[in-house]
Structures are given as structure tokens and as C-alpha cells.
C-alpha atoms as a PDB file:
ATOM      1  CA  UNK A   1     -64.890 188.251-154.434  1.00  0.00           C
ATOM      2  CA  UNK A   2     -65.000 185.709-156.994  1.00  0.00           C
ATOM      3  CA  UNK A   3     -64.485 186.586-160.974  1.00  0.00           C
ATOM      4  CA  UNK A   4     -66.753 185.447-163.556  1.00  0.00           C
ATOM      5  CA  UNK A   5     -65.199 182.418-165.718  1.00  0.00           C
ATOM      6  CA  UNK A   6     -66.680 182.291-169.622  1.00  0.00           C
ATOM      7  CA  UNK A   7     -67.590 178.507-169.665  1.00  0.00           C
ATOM      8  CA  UNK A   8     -67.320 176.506-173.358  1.00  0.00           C
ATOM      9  CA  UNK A   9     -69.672 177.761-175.055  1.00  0.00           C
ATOM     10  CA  UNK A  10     -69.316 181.347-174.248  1.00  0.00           C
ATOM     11  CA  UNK A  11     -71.850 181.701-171.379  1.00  0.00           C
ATOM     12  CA  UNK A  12     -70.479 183.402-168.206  1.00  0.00           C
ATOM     13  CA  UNK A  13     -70.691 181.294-165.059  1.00  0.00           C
ATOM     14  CA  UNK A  14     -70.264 183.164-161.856  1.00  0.00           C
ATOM     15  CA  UNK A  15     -68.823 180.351-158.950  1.00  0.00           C
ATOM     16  CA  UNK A  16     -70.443 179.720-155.630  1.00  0.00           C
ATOM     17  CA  UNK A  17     -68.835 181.114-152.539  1.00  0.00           C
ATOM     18  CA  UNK A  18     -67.241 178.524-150.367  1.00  0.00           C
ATOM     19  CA  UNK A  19     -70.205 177.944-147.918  1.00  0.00           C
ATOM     20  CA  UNK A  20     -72.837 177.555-150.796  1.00  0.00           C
ATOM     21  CA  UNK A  21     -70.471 174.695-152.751  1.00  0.00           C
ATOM     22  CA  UNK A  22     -69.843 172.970-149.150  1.00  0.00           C
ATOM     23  CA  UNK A  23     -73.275 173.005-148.462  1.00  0.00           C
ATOM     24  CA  UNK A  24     -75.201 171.994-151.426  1.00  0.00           C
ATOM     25  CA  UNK A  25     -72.220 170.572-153.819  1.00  0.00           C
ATOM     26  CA  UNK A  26     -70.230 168.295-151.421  1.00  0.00           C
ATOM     27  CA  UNK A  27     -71.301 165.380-148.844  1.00  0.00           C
ATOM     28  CA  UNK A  28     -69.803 166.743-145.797  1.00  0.00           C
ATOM     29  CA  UNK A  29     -72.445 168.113-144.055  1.00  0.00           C
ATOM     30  CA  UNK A  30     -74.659 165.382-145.583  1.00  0.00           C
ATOM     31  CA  UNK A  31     -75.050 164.901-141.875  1.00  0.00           C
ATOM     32  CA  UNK A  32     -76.771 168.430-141.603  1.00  0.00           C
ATOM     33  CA  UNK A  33     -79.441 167.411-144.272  1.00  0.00           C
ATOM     34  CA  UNK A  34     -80.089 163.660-142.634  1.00  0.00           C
ATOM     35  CA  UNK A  35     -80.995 165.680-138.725  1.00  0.00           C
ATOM     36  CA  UNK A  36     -82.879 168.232-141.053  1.00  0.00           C
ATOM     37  CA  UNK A  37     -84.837 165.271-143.166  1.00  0.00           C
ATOM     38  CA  UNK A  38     -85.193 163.362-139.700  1.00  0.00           C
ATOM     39  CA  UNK A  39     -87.106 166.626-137.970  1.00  0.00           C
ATOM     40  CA  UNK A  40     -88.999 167.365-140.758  1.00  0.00           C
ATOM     41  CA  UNK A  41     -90.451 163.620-140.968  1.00  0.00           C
ATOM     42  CA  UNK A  42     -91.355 163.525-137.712  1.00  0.00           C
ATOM     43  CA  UNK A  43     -93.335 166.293-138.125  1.00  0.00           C
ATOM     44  CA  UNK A  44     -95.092 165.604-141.388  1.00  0.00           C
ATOM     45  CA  UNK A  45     -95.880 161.866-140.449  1.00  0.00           C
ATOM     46  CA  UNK A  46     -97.538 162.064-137.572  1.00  0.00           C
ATOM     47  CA  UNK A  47     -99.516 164.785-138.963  1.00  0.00           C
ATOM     48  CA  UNK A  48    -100.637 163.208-142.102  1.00  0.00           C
ATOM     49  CA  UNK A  49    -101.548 159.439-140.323  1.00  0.00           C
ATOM     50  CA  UNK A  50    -103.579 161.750-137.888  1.00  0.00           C
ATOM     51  CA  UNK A  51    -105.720 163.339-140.668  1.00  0.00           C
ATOM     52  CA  UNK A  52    -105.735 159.820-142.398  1.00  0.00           C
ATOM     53  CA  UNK A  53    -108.133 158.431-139.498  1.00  0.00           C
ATOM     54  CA  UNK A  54    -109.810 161.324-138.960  1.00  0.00           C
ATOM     55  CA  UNK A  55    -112.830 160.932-140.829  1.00  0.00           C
ATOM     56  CA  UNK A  56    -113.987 164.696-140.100  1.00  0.00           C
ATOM     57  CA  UNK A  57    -110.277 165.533-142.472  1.00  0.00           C
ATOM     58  CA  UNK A  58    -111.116 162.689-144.951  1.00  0.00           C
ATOM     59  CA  UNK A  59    -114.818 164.061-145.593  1.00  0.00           C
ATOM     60  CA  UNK A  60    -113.581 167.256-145.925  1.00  0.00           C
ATOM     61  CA  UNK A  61    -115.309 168.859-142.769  1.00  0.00           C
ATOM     62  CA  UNK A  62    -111.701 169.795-141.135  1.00  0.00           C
ATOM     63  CA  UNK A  63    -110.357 171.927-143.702  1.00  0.00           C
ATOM     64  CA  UNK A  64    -113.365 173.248-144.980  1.00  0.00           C
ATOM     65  CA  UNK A  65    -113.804 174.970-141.621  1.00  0.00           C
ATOM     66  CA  UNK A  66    -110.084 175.572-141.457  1.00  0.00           C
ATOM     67  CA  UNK A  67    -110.732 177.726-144.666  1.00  0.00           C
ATOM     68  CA  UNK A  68    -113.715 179.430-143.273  1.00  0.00           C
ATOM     69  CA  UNK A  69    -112.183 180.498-139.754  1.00  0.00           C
ATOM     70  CA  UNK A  70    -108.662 181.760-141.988  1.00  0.00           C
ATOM     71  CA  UNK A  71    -111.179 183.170-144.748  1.00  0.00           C
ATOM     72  CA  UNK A  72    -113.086 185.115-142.215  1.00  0.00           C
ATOM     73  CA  UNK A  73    -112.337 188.894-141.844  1.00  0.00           C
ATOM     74  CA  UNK A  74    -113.672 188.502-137.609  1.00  0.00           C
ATOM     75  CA  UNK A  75    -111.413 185.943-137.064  1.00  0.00           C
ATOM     76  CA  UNK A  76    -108.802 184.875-140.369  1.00  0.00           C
ATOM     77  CA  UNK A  77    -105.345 186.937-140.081  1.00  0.00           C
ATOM     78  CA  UNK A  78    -104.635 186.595-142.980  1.00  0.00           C
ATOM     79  CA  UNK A  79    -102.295 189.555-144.618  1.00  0.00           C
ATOM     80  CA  UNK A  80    -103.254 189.114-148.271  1.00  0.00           C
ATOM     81  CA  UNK A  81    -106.472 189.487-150.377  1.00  0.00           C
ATOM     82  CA  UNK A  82    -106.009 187.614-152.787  1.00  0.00           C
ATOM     83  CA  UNK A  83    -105.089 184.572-150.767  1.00  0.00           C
ATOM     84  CA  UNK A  84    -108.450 185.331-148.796  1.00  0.00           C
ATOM     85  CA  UNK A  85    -110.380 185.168-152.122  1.00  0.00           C
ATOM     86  CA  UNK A  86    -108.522 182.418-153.469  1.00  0.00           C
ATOM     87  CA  UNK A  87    -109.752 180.290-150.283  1.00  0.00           C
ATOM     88  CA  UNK A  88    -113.173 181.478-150.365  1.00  0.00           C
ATOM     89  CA  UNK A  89    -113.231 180.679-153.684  1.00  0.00           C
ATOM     90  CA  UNK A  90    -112.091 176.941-153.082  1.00  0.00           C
ATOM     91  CA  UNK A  91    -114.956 176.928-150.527  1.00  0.00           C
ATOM     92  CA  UNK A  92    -117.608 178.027-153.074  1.00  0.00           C
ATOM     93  CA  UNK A  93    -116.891 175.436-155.061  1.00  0.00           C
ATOM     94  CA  UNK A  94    -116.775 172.415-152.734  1.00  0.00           C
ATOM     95  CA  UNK A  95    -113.096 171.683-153.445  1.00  0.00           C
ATOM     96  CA  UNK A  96    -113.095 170.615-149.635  1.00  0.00           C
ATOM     97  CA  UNK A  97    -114.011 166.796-150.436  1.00  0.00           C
ATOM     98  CA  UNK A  98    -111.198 165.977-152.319  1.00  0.00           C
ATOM     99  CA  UNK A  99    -108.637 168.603-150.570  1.00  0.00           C
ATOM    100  CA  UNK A 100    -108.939 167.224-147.290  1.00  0.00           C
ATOM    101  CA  UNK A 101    -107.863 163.361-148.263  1.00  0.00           C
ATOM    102  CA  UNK A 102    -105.180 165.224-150.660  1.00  0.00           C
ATOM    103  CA  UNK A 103    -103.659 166.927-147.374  1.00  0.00           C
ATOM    104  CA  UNK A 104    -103.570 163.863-146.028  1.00  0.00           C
ATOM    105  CA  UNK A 105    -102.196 161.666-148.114  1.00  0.00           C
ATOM    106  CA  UNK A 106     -99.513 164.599-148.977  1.00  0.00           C
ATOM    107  CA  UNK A 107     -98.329 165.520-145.625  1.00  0.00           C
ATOM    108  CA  UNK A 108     -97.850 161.541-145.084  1.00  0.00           C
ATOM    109  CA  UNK A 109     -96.041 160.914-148.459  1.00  0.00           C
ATOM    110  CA  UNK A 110     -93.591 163.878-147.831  1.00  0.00           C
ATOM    111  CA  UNK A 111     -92.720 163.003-144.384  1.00  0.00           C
ATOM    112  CA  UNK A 112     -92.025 159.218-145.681  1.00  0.00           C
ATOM    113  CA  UNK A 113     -90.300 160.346-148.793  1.00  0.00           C
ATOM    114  CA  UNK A 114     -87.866 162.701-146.563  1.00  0.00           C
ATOM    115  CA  UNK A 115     -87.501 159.590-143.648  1.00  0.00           C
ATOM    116  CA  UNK A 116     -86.064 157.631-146.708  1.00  0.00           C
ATOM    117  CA  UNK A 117     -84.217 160.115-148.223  1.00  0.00           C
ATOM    118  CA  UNK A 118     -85.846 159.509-151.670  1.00  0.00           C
ATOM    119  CA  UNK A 119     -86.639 162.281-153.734  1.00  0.00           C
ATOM    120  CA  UNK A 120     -85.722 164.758-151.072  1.00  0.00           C
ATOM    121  CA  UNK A 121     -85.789 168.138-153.616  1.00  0.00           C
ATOM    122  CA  UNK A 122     -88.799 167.157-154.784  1.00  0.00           C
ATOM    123  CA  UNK A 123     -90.424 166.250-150.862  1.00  0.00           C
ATOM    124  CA  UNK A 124     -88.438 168.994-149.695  1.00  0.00           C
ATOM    125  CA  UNK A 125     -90.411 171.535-151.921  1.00  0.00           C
ATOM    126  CA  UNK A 126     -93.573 170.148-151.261  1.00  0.00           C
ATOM    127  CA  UNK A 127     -93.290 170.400-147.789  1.00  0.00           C
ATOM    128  CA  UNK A 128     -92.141 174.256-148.348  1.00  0.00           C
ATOM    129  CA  UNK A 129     -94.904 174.659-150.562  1.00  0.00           C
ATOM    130  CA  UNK A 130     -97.458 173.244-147.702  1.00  0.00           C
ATOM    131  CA  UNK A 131     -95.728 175.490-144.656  1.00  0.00           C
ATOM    132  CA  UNK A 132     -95.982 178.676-147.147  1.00  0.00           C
ATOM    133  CA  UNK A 133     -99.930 178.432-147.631  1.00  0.00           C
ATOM    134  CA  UNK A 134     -99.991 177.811-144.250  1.00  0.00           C
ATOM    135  CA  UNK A 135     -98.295 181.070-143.121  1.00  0.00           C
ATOM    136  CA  UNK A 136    -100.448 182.364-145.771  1.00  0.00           C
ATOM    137  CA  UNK A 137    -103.135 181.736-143.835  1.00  0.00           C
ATOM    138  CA  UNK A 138    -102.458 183.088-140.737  1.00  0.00           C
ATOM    139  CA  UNK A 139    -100.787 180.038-139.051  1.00  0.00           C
ATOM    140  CA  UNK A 140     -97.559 180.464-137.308  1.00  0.00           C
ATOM    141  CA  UNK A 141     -97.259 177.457-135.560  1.00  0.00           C
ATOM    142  CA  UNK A 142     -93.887 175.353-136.950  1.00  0.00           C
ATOM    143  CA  UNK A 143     -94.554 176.446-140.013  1.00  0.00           C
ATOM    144  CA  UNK A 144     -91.671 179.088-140.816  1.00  0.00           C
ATOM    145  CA  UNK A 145     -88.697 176.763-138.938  1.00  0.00           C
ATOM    146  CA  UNK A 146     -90.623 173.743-141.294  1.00  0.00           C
ATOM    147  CA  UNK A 147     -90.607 176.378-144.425  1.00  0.00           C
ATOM    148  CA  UNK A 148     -86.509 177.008-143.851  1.00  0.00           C
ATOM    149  CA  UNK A 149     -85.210 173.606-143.187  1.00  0.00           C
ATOM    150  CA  UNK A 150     -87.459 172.471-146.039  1.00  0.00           C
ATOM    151  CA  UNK A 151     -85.938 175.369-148.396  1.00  0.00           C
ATOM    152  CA  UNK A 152     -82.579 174.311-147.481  1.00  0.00           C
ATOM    153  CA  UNK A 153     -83.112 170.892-147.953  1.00  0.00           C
ATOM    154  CA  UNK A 154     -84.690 172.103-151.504  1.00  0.00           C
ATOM    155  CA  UNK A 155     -81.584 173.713-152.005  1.00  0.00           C
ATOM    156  CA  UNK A 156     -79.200 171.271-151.059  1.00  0.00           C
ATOM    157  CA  UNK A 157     -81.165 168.551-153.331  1.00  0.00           C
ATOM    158  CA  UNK A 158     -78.227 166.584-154.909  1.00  0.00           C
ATOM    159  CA  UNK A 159     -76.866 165.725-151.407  1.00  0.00           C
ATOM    160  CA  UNK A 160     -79.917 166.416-149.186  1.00  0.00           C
ATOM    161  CA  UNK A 161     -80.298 162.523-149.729  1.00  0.00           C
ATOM    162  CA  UNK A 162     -76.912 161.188-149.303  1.00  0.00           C
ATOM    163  CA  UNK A 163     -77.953 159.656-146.211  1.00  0.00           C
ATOM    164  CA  UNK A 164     -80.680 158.049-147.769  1.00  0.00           C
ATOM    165  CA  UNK A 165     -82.235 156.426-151.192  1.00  0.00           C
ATOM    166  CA  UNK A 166     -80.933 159.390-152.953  1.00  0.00           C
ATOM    167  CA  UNK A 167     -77.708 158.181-153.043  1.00  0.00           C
ATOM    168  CA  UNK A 168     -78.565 155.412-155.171  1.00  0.00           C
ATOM    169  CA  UNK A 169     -81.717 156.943-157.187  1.00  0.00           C
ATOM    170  CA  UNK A 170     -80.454 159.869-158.498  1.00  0.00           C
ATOM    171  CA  UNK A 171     -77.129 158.375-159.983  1.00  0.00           C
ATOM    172  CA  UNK A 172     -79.517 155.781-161.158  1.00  0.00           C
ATOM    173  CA  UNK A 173     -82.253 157.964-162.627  1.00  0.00           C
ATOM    174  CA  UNK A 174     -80.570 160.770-163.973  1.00  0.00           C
ATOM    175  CA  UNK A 175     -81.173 164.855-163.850  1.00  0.00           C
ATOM    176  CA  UNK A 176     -83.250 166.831-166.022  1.00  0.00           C
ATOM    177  CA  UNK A 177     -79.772 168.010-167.265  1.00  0.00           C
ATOM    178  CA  UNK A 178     -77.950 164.890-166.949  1.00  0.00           C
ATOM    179  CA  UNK A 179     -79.004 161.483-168.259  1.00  0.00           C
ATOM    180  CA  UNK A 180     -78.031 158.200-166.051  1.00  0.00           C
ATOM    181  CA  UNK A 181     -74.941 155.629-168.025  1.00  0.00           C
ATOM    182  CA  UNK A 182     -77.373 153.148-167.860  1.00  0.00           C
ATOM    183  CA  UNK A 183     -79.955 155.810-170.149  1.00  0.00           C
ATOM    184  CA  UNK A 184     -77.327 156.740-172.372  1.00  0.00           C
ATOM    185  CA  UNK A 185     -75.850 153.429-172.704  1.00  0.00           C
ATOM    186  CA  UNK A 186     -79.557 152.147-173.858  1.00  0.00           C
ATOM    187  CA  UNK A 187     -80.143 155.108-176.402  1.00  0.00           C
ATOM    188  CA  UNK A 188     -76.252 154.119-177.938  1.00  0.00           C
ATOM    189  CA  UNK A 189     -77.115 150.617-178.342  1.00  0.00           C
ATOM    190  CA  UNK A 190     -81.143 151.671-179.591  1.00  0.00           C
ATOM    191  CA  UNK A 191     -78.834 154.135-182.420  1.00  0.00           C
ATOM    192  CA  UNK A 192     -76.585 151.299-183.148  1.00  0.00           C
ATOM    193  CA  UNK A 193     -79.378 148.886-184.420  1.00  0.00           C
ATOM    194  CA  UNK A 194     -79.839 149.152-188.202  1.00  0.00           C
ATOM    195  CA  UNK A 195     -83.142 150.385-189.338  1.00  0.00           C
ATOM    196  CA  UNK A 196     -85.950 147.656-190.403  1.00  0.00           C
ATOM    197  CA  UNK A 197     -85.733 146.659-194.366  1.00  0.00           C
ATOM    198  CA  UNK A 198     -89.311 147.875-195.562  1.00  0.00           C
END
């Protein structure tokens, strides 16, 4: 069991076991992520160009009557109330016109974003986020092997991509917690400049 180290400023930080820092802090099983990144873009590509030219999922038909069968009490199974409600609300209001292209063009742009390896925490979650309201309503299907390699992949986001674009883009951009050299060396040389004479 591992003991809880007081960091600099006082804050206790409690360290990862083993298998969490070799999985999601190191690039050995970068490997792991690439066959995970690889299965998951299959999936989502194919599905999103489908829906692309299918004009009955562009005009909003598809999912509208997705939404009523899942909405349904004869024939939905779905477990919660609320998410019943919450989809027969987004039928009431004609959200199905612009939700349908939005699948679309999501499902596409995740599975291409994870094929690259660019922005994998980011695809990575909205690919989890996708599989969950599908298991919300009532669809089984891939989903829950989609919704844990895409959680792990969500978890593993600083090397998910090692294999990929994220190798160079996130050294490049930065994290919210960490700003790139190429950031901080802009900011030093903006601080160095001497103010305008008025």
C-alpha cells in the first residue's frame, strides 16, 4: 500500500499503483492504446460515412424515429425516466433536423480523430459520451465494449496518442496545466518588450 507524500506546497498527493502509472503515465503499452484507437475507428467511420449519405439520417427522419421507438413505453427499454422524457422532449421540439447531420458528422470526426491519433482524450470521450446515450437508450449492440475501450483510452490520454499525431500535438500545444516552450518562450519575450511611450 502506498503512503501519501505532502507535495511543495503542502497538498497531499497519494501515488498511482504500478499498473495505473504503466498504463496511462508511460509509452509501453502505447501499443495497447494504437489496437484500441484502430478498433474503435473502424467502428465509428464506417458508421458516420453511412449516415453521411443517407439522406433519411441527414433530414433527420432516422433518428427521429430512433427516438420514438426508444421513447416508446410498448417498445423503448429504456431503464430511466428521465432519459425517456429528455428524448421525448428533443422530439417535441424538432431537434431531429439538426441532430441527425450532428451524429453524423460526429461519429465520422471521432473515428478519424482516433485513426490519427490526434486529440485522442478528447475523441476518446466523445465516443464514450455517444456509446453511454446509446445504452441509455436501450441499445446494447457494441456499445458497452465501445464505452470501455473508449474510457480507457480517455484515461490513458497523454499516451493514448503516442502512436499517432499526439505525439507531436500535445508537446506542441500544451495542457490546461502545462503551457508548451514555444508558449512560454513567446509570453517571456511579449514581458521583455518595454511598454509604448504615451
Amino acid at each position: 500500500m502506498s503512503s501519501s507524500i505532502v507535495g511543495k506546497k503542502g497538498e497531499i498527493l497519494i501515488p498511482d499503483p504500478k499498473i495505473a502509472f504503466v498504463l496511462f503515465q508511460t509509452i509501453r503499452v502505447a501499443w495497447l492504446w494504437l489496437i484500441f484507437r484502430i478498433y474503435l475507428a473502424a467502428t465509428w467511420i464506417p458508421a458516420g460515412w453511412g449516415k453521411l449519405h443517407n439522406p433519411n439520417w441527414m433530414n433527420g427522419n432516422a433518428i427521429e424515429g430512433f427516438w420514438r421507438n426508444a421513447a416508446s413505453v410498448e417498445t423503448g427499454n429504456i431503464t430511466y425516466e428521465w432519459y425517456r422524457t429528455l428524448l421525448q422532449f428533443m422530439i417535441d421540439a424538432g431537434w431531429s433536423s439538426w441532430f441527425g447531420p450532428l451524429m453524423a458528422y460526429s461519429e465520422l470526426t471521432i473515428g478519424i480523430l482516433l485513426l490519427l491519433g490526434a486529440f485522442t482524450g478528447l475523441a476518446a470521450f466523445g465516443g464514450a459520451f455517444l456509446n453511454l446515450n446509446f445504452m441509455l437508450a436501450g441499445v446494447a449492440s457494441s456499445n458497452p465494449l465501445m464505452f470501455l475501450f473508449s474510457s480507457l483510452l480517455f484515461l490513458a490520454w497523454k499516451v493514448g496518442g503516442w502512436y499517432g499525431l499526439d505525439r507531436w500535438l500535445l508537446p506542441r500545444l500544451g495542457t490546461p496545466w502545462m503551457r508548451s516552450p514555444a508558449t512560454d518562450a513567446n509570453a517571456a519575450a511579449a514581458d521583455s518588450q518595454p511598454a509604448p511611450a504615451d
